[in-house]
PDB file of N, CA and C in Angstrom:
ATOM      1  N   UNK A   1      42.969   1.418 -14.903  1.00  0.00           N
ATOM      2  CA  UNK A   1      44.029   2.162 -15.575  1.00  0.00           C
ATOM      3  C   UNK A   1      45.329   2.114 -14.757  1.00  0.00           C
ATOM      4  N   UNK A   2      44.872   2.102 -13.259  1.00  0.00           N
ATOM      5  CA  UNK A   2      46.386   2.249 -12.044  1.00  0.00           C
ATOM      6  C   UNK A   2      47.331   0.828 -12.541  1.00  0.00           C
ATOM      7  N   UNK A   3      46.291  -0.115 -13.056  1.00  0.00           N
ATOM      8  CA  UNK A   3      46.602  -1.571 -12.947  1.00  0.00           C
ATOM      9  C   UNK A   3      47.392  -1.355 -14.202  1.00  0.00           C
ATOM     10  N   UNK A   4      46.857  -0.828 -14.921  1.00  0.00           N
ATOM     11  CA  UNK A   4      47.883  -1.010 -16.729  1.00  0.00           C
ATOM     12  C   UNK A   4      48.922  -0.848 -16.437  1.00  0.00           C
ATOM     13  N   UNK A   5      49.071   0.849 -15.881  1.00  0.00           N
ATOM     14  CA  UNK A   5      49.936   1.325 -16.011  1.00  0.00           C
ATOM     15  C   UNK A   5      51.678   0.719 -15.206  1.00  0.00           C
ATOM     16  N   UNK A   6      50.958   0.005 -14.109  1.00  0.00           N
ATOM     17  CA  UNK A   6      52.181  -0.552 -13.061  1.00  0.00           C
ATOM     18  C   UNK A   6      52.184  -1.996 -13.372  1.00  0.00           C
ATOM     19  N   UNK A   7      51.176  -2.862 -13.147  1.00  0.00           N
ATOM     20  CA  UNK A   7      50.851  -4.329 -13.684  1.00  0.00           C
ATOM     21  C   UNK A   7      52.076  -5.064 -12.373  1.00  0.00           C
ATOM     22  N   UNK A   8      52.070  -4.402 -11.033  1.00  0.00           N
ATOM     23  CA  UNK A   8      53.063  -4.911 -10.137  1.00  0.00           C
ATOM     24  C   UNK A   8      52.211  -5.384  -8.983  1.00  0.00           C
ATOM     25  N   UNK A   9      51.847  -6.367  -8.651  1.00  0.00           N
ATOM     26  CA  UNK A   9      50.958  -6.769  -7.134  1.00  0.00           C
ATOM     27  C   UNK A   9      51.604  -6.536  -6.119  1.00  0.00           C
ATOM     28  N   UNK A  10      52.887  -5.982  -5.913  1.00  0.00           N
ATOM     29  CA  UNK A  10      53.215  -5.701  -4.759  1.00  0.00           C
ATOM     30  C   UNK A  10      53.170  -4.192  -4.257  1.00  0.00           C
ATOM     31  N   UNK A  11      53.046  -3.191  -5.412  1.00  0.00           N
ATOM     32  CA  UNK A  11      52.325  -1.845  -5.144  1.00  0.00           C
ATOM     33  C   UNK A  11      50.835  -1.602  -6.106  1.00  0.00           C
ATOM     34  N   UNK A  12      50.133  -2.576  -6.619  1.00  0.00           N
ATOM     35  CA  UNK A  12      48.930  -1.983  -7.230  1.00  0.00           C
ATOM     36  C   UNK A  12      48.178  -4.010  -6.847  1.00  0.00           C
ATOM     37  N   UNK A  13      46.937  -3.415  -6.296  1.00  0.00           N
ATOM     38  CA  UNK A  13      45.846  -4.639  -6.743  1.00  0.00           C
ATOM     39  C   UNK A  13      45.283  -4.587  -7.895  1.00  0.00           C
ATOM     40  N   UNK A  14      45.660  -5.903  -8.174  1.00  0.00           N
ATOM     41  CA  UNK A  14      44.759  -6.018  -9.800  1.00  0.00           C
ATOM     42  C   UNK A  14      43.261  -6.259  -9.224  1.00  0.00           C
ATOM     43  N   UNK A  15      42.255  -5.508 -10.158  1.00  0.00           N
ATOM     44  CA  UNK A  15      41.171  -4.854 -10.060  1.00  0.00           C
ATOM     45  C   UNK A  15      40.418  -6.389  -9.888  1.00  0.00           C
ATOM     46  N   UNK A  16      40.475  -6.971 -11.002  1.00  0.00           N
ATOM     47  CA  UNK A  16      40.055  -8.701 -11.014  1.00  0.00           C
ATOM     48  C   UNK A  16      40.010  -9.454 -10.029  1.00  0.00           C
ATOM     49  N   UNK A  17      41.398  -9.501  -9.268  1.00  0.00           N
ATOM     50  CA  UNK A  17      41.213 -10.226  -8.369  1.00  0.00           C
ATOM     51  C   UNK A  17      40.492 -10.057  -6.913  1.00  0.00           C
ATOM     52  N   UNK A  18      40.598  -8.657  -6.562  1.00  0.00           N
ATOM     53  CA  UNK A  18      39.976  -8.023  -5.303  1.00  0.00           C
ATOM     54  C   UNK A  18      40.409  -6.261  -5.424  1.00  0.00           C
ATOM     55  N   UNK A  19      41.086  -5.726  -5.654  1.00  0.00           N
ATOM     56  CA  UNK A  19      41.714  -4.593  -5.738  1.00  0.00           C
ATOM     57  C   UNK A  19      42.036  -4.001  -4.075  1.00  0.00           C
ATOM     58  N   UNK A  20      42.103  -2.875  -3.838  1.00  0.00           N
ATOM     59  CA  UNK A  20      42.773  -2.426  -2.275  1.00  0.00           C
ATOM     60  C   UNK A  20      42.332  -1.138  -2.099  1.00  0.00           C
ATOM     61  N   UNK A  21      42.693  -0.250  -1.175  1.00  0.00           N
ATOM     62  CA  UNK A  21      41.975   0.521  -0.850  1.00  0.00           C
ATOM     63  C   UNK A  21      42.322   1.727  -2.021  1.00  0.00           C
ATOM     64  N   UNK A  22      43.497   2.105  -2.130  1.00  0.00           N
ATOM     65  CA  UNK A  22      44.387   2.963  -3.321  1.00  0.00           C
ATOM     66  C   UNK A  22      43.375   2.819  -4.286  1.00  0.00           C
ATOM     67  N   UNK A  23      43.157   1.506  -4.677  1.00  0.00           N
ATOM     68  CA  UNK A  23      42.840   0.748  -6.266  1.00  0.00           C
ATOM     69  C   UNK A  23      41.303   1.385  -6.219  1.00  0.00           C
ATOM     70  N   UNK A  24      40.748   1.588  -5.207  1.00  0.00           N
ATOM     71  CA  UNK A  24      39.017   2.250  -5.314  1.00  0.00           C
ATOM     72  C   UNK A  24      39.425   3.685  -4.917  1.00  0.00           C
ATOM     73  N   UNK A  25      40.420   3.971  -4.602  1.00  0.00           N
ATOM     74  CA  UNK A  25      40.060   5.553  -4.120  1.00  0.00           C
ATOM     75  C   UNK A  25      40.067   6.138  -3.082  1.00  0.00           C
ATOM     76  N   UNK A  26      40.619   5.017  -1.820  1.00  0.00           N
ATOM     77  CA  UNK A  26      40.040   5.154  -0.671  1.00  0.00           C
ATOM     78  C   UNK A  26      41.976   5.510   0.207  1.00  0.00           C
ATOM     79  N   UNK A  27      42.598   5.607  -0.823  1.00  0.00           N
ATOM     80  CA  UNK A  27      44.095   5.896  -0.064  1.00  0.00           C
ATOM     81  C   UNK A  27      44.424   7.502  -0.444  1.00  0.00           C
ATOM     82  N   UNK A  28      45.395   8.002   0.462  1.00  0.00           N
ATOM     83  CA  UNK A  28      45.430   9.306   0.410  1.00  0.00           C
ATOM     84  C   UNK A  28      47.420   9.603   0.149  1.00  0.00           C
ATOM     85  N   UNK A  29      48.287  10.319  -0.544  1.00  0.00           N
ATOM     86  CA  UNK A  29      49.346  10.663  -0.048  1.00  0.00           C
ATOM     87  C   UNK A  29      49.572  11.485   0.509  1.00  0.00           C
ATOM     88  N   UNK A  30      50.336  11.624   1.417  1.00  0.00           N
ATOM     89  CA  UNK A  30      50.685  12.928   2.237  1.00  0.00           C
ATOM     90  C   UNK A  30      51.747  12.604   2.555  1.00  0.00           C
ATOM     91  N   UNK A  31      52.412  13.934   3.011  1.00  0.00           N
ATOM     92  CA  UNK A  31      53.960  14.685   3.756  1.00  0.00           C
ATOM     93  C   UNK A  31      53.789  15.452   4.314  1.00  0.00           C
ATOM     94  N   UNK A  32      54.721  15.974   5.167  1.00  0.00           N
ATOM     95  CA  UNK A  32      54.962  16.937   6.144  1.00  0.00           C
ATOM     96  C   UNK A  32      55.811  18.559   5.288  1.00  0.00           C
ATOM     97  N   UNK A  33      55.140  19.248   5.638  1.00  0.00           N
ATOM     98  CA  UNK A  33      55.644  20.702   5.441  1.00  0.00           C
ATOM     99  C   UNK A  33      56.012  21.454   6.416  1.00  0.00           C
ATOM    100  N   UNK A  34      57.062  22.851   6.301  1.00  0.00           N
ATOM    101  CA  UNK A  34      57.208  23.449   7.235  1.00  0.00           C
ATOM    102  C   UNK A  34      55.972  24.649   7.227  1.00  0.00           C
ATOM    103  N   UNK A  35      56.369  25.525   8.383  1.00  0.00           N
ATOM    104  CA  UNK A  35      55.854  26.439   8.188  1.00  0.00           C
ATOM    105  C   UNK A  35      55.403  27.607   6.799  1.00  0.00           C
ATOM    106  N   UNK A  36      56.484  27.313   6.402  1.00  0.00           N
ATOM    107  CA  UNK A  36      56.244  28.048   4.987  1.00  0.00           C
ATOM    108  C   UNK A  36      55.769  27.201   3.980  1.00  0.00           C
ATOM    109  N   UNK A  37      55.308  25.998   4.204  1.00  0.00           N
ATOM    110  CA  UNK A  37      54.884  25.408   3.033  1.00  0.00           C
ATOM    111  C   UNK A  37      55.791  24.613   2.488  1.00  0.00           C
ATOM    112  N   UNK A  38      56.829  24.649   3.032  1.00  0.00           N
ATOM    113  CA  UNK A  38      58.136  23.990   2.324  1.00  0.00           C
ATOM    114  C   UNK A  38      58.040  22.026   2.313  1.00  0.00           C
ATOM    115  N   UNK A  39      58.062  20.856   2.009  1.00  0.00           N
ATOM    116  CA  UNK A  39      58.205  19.599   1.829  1.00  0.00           C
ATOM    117  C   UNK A  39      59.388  19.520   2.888  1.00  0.00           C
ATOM    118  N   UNK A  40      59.000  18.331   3.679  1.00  0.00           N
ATOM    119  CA  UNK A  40      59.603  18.562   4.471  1.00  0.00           C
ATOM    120  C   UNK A  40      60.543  17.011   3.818  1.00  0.00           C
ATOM    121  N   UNK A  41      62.001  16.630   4.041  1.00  0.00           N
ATOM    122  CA  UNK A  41      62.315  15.062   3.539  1.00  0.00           C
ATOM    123  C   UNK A  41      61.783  13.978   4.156  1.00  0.00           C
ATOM    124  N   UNK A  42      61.679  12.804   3.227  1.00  0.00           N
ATOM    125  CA  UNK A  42      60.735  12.108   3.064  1.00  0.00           C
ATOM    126  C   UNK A  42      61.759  10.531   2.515  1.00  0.00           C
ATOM    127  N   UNK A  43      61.502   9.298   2.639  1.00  0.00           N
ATOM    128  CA  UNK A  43      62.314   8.774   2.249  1.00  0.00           C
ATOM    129  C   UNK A  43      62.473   8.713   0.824  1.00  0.00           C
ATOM    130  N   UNK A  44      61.342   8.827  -0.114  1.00  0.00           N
ATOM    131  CA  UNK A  44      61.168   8.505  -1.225  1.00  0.00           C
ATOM    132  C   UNK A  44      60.058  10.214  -1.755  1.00  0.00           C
ATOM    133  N   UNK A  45      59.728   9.925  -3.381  1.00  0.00           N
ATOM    134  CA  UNK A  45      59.133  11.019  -3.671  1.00  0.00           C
ATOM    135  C   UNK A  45      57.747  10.485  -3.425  1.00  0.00           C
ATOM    136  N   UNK A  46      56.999  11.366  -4.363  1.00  0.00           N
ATOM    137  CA  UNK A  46      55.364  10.851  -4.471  1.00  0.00           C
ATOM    138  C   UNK A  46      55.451   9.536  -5.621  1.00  0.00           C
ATOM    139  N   UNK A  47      54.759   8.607  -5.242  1.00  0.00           N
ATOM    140  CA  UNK A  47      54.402   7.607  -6.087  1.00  0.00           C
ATOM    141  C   UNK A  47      55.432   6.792  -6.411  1.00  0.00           C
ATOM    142  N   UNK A  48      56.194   6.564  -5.455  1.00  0.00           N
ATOM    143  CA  UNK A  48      57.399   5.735  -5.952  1.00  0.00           C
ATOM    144  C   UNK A  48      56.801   4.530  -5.159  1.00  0.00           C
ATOM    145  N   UNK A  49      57.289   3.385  -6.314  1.00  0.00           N
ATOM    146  CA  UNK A  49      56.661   2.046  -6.049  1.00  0.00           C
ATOM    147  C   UNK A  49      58.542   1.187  -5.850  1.00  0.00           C
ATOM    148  N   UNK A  50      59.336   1.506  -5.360  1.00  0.00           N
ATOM    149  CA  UNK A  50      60.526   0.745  -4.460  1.00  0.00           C
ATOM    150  C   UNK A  50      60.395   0.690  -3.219  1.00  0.00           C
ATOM    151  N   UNK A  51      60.992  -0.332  -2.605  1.00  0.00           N
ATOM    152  CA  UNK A  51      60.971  -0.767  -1.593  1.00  0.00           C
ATOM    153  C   UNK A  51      61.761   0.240  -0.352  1.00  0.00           C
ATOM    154  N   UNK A  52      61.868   1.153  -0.858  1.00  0.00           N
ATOM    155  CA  UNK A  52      62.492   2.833  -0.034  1.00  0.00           C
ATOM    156  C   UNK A  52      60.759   3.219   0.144  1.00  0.00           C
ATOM    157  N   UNK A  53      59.915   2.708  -0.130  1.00  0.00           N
ATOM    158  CA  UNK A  53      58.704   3.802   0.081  1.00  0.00           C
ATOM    159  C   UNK A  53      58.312   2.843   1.221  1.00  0.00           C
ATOM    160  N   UNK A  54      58.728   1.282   1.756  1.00  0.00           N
ATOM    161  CA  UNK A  54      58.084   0.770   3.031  1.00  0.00           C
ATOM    162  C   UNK A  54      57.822   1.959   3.784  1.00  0.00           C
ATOM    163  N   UNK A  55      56.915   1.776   4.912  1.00  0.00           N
ATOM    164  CA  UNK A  55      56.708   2.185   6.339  1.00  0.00           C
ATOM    165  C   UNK A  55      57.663   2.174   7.635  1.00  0.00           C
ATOM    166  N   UNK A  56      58.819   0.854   6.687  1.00  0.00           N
ATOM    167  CA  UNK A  56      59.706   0.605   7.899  1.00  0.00           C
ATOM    168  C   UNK A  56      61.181   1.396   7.523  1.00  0.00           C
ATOM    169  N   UNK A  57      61.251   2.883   7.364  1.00  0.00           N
ATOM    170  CA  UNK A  57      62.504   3.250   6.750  1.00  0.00           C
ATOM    171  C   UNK A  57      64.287   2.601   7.489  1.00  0.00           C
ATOM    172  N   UNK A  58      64.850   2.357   6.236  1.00  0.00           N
ATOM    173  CA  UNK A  58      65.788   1.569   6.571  1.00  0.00           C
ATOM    174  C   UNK A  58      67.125   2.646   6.022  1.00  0.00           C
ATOM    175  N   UNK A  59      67.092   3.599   5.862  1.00  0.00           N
ATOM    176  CA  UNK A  59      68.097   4.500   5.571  1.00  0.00           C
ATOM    177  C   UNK A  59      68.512   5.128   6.481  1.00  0.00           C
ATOM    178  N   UNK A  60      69.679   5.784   6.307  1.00  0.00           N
ATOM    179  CA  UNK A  60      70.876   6.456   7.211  1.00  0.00           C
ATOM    180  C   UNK A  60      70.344   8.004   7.286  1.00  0.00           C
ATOM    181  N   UNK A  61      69.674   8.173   7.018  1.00  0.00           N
ATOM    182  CA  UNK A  61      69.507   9.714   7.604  1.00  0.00           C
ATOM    183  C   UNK A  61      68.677   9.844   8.519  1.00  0.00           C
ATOM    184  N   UNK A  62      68.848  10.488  10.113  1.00  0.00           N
ATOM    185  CA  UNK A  62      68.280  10.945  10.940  1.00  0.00           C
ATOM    186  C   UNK A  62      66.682  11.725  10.966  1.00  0.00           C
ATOM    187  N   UNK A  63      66.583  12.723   9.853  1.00  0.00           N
ATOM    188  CA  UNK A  63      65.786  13.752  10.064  1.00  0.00           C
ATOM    189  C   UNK A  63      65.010  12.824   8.805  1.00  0.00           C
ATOM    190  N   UNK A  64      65.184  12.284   7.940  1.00  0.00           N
ATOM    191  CA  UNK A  64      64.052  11.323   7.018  1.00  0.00           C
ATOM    192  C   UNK A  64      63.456  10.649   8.294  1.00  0.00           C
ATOM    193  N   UNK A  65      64.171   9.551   8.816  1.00  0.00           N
ATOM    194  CA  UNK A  65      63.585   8.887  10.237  1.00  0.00           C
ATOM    195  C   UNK A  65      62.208   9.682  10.892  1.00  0.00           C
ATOM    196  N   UNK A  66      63.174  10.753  11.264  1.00  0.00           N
ATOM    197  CA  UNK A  66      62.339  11.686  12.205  1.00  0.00           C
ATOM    198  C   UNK A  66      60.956  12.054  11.694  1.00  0.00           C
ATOM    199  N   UNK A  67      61.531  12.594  10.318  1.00  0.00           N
ATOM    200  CA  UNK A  67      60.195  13.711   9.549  1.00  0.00           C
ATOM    201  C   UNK A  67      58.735  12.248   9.351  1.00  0.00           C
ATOM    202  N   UNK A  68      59.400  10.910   9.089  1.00  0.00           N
ATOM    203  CA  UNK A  68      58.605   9.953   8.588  1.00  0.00           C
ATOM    204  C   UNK A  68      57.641   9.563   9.468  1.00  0.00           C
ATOM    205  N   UNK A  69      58.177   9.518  10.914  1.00  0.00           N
ATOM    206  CA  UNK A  69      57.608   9.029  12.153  1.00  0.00           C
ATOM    207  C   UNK A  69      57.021   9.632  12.528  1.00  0.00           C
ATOM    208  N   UNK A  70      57.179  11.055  12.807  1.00  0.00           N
ATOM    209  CA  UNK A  70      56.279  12.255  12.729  1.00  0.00           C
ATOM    210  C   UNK A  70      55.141  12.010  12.271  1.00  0.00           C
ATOM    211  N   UNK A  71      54.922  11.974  11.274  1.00  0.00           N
ATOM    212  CA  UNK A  71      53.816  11.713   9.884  1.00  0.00           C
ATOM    213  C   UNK A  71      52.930  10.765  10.377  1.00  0.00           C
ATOM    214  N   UNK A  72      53.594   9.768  10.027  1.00  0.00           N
ATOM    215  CA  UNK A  72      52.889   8.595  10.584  1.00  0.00           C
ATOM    216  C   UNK A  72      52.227   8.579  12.124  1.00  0.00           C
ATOM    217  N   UNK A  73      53.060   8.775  13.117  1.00  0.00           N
ATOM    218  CA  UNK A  73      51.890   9.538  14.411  1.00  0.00           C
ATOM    219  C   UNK A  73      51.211  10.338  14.158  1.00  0.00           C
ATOM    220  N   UNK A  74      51.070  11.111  13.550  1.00  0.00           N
ATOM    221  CA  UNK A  74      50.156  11.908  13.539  1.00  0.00           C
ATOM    222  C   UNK A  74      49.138  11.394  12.626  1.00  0.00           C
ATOM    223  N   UNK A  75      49.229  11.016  11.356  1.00  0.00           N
ATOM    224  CA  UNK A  75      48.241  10.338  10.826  1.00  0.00           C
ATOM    225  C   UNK A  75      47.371   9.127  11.356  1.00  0.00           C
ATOM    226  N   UNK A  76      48.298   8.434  12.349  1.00  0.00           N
ATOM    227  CA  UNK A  76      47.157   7.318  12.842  1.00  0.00           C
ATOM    228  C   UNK A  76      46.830   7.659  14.279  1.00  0.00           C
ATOM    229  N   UNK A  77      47.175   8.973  14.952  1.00  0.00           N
ATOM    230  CA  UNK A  77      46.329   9.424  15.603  1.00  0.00           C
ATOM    231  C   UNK A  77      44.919  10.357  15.371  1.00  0.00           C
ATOM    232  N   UNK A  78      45.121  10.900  13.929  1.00  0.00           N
ATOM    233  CA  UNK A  78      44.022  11.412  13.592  1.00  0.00           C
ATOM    234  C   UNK A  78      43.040  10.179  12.813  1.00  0.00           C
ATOM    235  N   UNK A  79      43.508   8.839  12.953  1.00  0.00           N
ATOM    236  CA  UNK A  79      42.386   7.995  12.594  1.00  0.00           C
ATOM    237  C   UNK A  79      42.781   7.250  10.993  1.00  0.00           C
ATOM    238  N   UNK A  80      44.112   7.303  10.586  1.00  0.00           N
ATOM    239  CA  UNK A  80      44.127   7.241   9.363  1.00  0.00           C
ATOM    240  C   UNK A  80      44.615   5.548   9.573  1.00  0.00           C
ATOM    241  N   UNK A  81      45.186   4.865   8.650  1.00  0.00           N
ATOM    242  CA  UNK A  81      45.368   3.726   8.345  1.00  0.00           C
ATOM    243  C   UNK A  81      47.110   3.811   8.060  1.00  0.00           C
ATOM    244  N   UNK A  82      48.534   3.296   7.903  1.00  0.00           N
ATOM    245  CA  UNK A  82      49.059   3.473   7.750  1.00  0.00           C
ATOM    246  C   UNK A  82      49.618   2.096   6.677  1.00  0.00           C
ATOM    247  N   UNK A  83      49.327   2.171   5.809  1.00  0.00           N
ATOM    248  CA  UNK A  83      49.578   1.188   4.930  1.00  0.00           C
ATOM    249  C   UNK A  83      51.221   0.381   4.293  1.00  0.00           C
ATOM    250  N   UNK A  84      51.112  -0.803   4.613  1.00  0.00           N
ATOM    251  CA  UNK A  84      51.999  -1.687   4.965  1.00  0.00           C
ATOM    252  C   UNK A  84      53.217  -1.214   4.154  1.00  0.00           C
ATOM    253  N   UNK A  85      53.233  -1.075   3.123  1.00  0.00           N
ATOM    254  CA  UNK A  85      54.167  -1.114   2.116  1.00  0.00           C
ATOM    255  C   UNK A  85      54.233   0.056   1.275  1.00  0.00           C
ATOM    256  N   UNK A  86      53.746   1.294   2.094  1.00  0.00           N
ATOM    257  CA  UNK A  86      53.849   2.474   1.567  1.00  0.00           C
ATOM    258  C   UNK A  86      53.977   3.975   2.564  1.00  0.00           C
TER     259      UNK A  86
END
């Protein structure tokens, strides 16, 4: 169904050919919050399939940088995977 709906190989594996970890179930999204629960900025929203959602943020704001890198250390110090293009 992920595949219908996007039909893009550069954010969805088609199921046919091999599919990816997302495509079985096995990918997670996450962000950073504050203390209160608040979203912390992020380069992109949830589920955005542009090239603003790389790993390698290429935008002008400081605290996106910051909040992103954050994230990402901490996620692949707790063991997670940090996936290429998302």
């Amino acid at each position: 169904m992920l595949w219908d709906a996007i039909e893009n190989p550069d954010c969805v594996s088609e199921p046919a050919q091999s599919g990816s970890r997302p495509t079985f179930g096995a990918g997670v999204d996450v962000t950073l919050v504050d203390a209160r629960g608040r979203e912390l900025k992020m380069p992109t929203d949830f589920d955005d399939f542009t090239p603003a959602a790389s790993t390698r943020y290429r935008g002008k704001d400081p605290v996106i940088a910051t909040n992103l890198h954050t994230l990402q250390r901490a996620m692949t110090q707790a063991g997670f995977w940090v996936l290429r293009d998302e």
